[in-house]
Protein backbone atom coordinates (compact mmCIF):
# COMPACT_ATOMS: atom_id res chain seq x y z
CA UNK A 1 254.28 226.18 230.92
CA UNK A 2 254.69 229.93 229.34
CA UNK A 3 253.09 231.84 231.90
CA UNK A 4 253.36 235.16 229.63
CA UNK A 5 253.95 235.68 225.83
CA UNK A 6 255.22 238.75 223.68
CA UNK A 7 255.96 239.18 219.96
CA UNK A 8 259.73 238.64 220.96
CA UNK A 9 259.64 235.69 222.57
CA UNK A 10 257.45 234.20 219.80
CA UNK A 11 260.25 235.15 217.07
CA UNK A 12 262.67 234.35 218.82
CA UNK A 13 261.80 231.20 220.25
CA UNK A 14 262.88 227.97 218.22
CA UNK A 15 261.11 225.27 220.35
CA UNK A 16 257.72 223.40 220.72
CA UNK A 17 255.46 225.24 223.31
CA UNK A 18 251.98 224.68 225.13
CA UNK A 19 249.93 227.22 225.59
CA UNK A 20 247.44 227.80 228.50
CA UNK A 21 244.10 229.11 227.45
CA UNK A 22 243.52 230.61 230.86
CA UNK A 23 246.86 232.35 230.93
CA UNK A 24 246.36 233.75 227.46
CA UNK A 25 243.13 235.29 229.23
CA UNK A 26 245.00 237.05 232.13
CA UNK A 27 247.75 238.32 229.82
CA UNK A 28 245.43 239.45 226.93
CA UNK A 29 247.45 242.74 227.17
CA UNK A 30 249.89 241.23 225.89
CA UNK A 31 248.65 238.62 223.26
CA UNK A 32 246.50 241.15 221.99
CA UNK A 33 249.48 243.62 220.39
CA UNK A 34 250.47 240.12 218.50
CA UNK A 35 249.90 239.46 214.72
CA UNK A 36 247.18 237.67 213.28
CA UNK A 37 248.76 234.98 212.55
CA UNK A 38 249.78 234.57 216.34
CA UNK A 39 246.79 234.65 217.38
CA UNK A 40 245.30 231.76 214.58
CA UNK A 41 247.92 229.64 216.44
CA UNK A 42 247.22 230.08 219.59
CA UNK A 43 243.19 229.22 218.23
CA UNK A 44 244.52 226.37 216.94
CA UNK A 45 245.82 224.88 220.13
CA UNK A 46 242.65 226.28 222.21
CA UNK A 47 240.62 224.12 219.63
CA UNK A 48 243.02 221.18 220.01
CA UNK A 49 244.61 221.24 223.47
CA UNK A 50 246.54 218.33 222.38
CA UNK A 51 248.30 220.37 219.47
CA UNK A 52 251.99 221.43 220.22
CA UNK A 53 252.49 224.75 218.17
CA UNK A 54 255.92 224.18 216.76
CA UNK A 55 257.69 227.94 216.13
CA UNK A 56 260.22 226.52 214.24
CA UNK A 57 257.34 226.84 211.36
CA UNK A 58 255.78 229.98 210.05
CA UNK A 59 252.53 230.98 212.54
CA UNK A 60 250.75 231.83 208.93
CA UNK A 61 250.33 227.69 208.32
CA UNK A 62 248.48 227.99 211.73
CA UNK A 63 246.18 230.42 210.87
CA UNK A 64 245.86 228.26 207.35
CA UNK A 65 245.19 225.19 209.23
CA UNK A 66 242.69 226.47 211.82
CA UNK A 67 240.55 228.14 208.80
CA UNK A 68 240.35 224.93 206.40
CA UNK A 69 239.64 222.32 209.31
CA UNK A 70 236.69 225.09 211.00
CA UNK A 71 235.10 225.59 207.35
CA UNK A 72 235.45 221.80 206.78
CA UNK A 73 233.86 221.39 209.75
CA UNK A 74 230.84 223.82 208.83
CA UNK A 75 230.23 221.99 206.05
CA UNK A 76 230.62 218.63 207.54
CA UNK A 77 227.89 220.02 210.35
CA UNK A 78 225.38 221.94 207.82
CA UNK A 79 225.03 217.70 206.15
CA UNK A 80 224.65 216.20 209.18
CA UNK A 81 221.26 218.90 210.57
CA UNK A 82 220.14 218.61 207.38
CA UNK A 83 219.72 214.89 207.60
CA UNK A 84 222.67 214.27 204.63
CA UNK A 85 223.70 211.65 206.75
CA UNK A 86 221.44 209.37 208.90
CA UNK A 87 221.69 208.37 212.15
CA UNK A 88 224.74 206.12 213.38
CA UNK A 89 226.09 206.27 209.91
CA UNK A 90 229.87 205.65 209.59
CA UNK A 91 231.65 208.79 208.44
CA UNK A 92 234.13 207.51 206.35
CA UNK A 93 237.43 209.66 205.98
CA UNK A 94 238.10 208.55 202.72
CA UNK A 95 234.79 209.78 201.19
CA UNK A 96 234.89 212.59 203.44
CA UNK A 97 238.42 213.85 201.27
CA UNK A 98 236.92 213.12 198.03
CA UNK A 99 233.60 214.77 199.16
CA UNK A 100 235.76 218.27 199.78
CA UNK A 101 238.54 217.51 197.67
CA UNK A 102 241.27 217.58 200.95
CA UNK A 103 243.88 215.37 202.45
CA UNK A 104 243.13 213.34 205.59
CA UNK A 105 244.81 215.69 207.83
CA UNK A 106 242.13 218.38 207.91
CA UNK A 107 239.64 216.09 207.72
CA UNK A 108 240.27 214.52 211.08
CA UNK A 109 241.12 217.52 212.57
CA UNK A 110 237.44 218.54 211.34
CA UNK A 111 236.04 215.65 212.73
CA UNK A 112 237.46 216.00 216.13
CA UNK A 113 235.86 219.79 216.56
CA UNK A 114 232.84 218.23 215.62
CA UNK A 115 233.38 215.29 217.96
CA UNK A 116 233.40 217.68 220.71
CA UNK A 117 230.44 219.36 219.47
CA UNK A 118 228.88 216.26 220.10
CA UNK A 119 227.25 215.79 216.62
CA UNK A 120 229.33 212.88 215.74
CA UNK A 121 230.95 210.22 218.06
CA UNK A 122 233.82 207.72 217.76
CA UNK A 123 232.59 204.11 216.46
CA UNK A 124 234.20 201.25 219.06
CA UNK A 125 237.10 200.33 217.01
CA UNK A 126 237.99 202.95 214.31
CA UNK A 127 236.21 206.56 213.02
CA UNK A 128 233.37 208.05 213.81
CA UNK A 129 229.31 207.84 213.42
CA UNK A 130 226.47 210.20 213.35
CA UNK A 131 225.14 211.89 216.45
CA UNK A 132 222.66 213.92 215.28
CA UNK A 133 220.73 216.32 217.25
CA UNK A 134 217.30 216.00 217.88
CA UNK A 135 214.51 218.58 218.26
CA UNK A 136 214.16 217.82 222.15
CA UNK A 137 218.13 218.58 222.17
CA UNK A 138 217.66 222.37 220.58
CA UNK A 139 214.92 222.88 222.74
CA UNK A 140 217.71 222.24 225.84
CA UNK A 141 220.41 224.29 224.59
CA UNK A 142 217.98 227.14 223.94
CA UNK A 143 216.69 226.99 227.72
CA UNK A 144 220.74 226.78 228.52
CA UNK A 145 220.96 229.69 226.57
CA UNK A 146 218.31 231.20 227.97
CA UNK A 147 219.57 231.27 231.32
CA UNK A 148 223.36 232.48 230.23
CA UNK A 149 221.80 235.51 228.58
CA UNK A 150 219.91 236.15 231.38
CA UNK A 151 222.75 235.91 233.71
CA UNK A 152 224.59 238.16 231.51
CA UNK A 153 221.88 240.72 231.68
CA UNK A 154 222.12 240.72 235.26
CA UNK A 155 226.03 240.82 235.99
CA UNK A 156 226.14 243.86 233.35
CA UNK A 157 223.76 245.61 235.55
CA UNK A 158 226.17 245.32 238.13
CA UNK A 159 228.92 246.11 236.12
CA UNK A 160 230.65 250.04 236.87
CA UNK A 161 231.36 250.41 233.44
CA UNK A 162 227.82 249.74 231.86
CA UNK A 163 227.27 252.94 230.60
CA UNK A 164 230.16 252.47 228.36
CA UNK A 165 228.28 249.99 226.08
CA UNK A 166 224.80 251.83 226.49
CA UNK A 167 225.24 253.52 222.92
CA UNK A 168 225.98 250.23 221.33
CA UNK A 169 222.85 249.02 222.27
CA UNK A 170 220.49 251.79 221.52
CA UNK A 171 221.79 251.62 217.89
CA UNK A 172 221.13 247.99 217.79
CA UNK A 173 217.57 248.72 218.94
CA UNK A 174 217.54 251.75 216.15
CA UNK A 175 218.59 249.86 213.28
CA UNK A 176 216.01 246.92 214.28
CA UNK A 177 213.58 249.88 214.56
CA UNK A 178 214.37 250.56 210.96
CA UNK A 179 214.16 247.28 210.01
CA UNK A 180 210.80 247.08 211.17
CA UNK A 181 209.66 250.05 210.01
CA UNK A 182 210.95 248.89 206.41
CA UNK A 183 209.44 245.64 206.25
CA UNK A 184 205.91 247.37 207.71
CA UNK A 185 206.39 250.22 204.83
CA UNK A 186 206.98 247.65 201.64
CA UNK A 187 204.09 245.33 203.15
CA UNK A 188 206.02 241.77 202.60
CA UNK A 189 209.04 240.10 204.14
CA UNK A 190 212.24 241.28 202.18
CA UNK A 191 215.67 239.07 202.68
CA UNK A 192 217.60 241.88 202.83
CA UNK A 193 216.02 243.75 205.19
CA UNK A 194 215.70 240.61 207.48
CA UNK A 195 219.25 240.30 207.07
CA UNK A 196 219.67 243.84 208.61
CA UNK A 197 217.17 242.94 211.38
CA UNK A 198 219.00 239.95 212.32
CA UNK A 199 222.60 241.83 212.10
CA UNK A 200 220.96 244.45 214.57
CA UNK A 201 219.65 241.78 216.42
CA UNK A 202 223.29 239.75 217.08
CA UNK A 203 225.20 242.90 218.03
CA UNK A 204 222.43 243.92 220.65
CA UNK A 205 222.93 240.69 222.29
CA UNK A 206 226.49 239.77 221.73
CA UNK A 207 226.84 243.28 223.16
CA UNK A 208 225.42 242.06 226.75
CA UNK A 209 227.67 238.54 226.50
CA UNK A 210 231.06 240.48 225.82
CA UNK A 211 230.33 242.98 228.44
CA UNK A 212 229.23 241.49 231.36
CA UNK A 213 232.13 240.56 232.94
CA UNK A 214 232.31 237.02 232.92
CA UNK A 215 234.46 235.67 229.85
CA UNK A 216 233.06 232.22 230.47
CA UNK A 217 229.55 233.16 229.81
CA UNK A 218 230.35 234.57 226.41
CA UNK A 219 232.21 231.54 225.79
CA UNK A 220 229.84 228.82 227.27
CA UNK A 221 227.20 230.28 224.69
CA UNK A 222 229.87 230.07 221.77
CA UNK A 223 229.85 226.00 222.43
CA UNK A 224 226.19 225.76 221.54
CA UNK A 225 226.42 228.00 218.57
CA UNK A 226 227.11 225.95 215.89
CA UNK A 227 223.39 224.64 216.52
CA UNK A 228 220.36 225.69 214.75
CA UNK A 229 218.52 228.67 216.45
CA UNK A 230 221.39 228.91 218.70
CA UNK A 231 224.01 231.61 217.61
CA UNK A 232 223.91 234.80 219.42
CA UNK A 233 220.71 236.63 218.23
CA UNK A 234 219.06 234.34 216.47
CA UNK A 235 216.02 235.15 214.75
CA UNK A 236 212.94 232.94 214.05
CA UNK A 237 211.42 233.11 210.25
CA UNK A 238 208.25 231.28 209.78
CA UNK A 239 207.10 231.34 206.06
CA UNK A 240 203.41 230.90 207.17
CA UNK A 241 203.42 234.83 208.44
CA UNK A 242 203.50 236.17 205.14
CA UNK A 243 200.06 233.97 203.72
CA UNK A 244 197.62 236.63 204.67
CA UNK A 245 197.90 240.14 205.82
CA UNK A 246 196.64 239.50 208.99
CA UNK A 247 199.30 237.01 209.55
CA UNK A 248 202.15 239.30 208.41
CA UNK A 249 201.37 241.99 211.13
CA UNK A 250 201.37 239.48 214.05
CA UNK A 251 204.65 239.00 212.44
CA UNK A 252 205.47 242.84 212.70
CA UNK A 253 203.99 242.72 216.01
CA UNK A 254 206.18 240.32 217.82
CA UNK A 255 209.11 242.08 216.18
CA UNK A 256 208.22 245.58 217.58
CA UNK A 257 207.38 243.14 220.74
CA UNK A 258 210.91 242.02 221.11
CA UNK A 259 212.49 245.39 220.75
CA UNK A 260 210.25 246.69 223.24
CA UNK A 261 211.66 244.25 225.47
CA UNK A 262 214.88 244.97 224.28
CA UNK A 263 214.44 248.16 225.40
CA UNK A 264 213.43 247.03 228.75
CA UNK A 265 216.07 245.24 229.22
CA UNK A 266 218.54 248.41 228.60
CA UNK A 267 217.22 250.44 231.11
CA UNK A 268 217.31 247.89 233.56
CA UNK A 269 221.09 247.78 232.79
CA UNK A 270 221.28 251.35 233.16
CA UNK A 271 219.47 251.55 236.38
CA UNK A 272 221.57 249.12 237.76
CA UNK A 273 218.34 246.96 238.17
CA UNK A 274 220.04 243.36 237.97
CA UNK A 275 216.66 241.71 238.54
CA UNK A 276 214.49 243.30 236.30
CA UNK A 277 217.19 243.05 233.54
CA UNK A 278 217.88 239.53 234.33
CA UNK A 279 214.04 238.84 234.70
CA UNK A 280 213.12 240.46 231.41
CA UNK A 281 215.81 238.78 229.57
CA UNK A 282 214.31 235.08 230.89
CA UNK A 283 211.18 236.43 229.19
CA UNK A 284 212.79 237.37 225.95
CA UNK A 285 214.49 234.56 225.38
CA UNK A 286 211.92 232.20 226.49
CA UNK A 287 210.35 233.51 222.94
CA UNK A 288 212.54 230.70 221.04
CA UNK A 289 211.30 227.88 222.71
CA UNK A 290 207.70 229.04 222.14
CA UNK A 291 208.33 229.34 218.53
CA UNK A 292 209.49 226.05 218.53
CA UNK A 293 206.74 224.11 220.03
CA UNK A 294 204.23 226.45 217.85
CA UNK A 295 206.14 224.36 214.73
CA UNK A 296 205.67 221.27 216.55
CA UNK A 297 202.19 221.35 217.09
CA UNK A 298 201.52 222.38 213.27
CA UNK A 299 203.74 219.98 212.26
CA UNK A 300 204.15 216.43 214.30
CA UNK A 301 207.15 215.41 211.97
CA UNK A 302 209.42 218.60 212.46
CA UNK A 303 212.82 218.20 212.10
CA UNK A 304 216.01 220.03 213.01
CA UNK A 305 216.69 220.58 209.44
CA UNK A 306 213.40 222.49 209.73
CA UNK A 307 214.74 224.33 212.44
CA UNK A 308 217.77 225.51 210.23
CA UNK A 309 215.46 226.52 207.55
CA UNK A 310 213.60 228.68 210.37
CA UNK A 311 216.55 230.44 211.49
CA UNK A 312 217.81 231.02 208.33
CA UNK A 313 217.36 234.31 206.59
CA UNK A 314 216.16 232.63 203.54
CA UNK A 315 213.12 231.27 204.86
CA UNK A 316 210.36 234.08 206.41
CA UNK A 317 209.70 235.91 208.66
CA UNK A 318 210.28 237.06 212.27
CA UNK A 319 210.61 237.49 215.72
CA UNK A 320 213.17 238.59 217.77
């Protein structure tokens, strides 16, 4: 076990090593001053614990690997929630590598990350099926992300150092402002400046995860993320907002809503009020599951590829 690492001992070393993802946590000092391409490899072996990083070849094919086996992946995903694939279909590996023009080897490494996603499963026997999510599963992992938000809201109002990532957040809640302000101005929904609203949105709330103190918060949420509505800051569009004018500013006014509570939910940190910051955090996010069952009593048939086209910035408009 390599209880520490440094540049040095990385160039210098000429055998197979395991790395321990907790150990790479408690001497971040240290991994931190490392290239890039160090720290691909070392992502490469967090993804696949069962991946021996070999220093006897050039950390770049790491960093390589680990990007053309996570986009694979993506794309592999984005089919499946889109209903590309049905359910309990065989994934075969053979299509898969003409599908994206690759060899086998990133393919199954692809397929594994998404095996532990649980979107796919192995078959009894050889390769793997469909797993697709179902509505009733987003609605879970929102409530689980719910509560980690929340929890994150409240341990960063007990953090000493809070104040330190107060500014970060008030410009998050500015630019949203903006946003809003835009979007009210022009009269319509605008991709671009949804785009901005969303962006605002993610580093308001990524803000809380990274800061609270608990790395395994941050990184619990990360697990979920590759679901729809479920990355950090997600943002709900419904296309129905923008049929009358009426509609669009209930639109506007569960936007300004949200970054009211936003704002709530910053002074609460300041104060050192880990109740009210935890309690008003429930509350916000509590907003995506209500969005959700709103679709599903409009439309009985909703599907998670509708979900994806909701929290997509293609398809209008918003709440935060």
């Amino acid at each position: 076990m390599v209880s520490s690492i440094t540049v040095t001992a990385l160039r210098s070393c000429s055998t197979t090593i395991a790395v321990n993802p907790l150990e790479m946590r408690h001497n971040r000092s240290k991994i931190g001053s490392t290239p890039d391409s160090v720290a691909a490899a070392l992502a490469v072996w967090v993804t696949f614990p069962s991946v021996l990083l070999d220093l006897k070849t050039p950390l770049s094919v790491y960093a390589v690997m680990e990007s053309i086996d996570t986009e694979l992946a993506a794309r592999i995903r984005q089919d499946i929630l889109l209903g590309s694939y049905s359910e309990g279909e065989r994934l075969s590996e053979a299509q898969l590598c003409e599908t994206h023009d690759v060899s086998r080897t990133p393919i199954r490494l692809a397929l594994r990350l998404l095996e532990r996603e649980g979107v796919i499963r192995r078959r009894k026997g050889r390769g793997y099926m469909v797993q697709s999510p179902t509505v009733e599963d987003i609605v879970q992992a929102v409530e689980v992300r719910g509560h980690l938000e929340s929890l994150a809201a409240r341990l960063m109002a007990q953090e000493s150092n809070r104040l330190n990532y107060l500014p970060k957040m008030q410009r998050a809640m500015e630019k949203l402002d903006a946003s809003i302000n835009e979007l009210t101005r022009i009269g319509r929904l605008n991709d671009y400046v949804t785009r901005q609203a969303q962006t605002a949105n993610k580093e308001f709330h990524s803000t809380i995860l990274a800061s609270c103190g608990n790395d395994y918060v941050n990184y619990t949420c990360q697990q979920i993320s590759h679901l729809p509505m479920l990355a950090v800051g997600s943002m709900v569009f419904d296309r129905s907002v923008d049929d009358t004018p009426d509609q669009f500013e209930r639109g506007i006014f569960r936007l300004r809503l949200g970054n009211a509570q936003h704002q709530v939910i910053c002074e609460a940190i300041e104060d050192g009020d880990p109740v009210r910051a935890e309690g008003m955090m429930r509350e916000h996010s509590h907003t995506m599951i209500e969005y959700i069952q709103t679709f599903e009593k409009r439309d009985k048939s909703l599907t998670v590829a509708d979900l994806v086209a909701f929290s997509g910035a293609d398809s209008l408009p918003p709440t935060a």
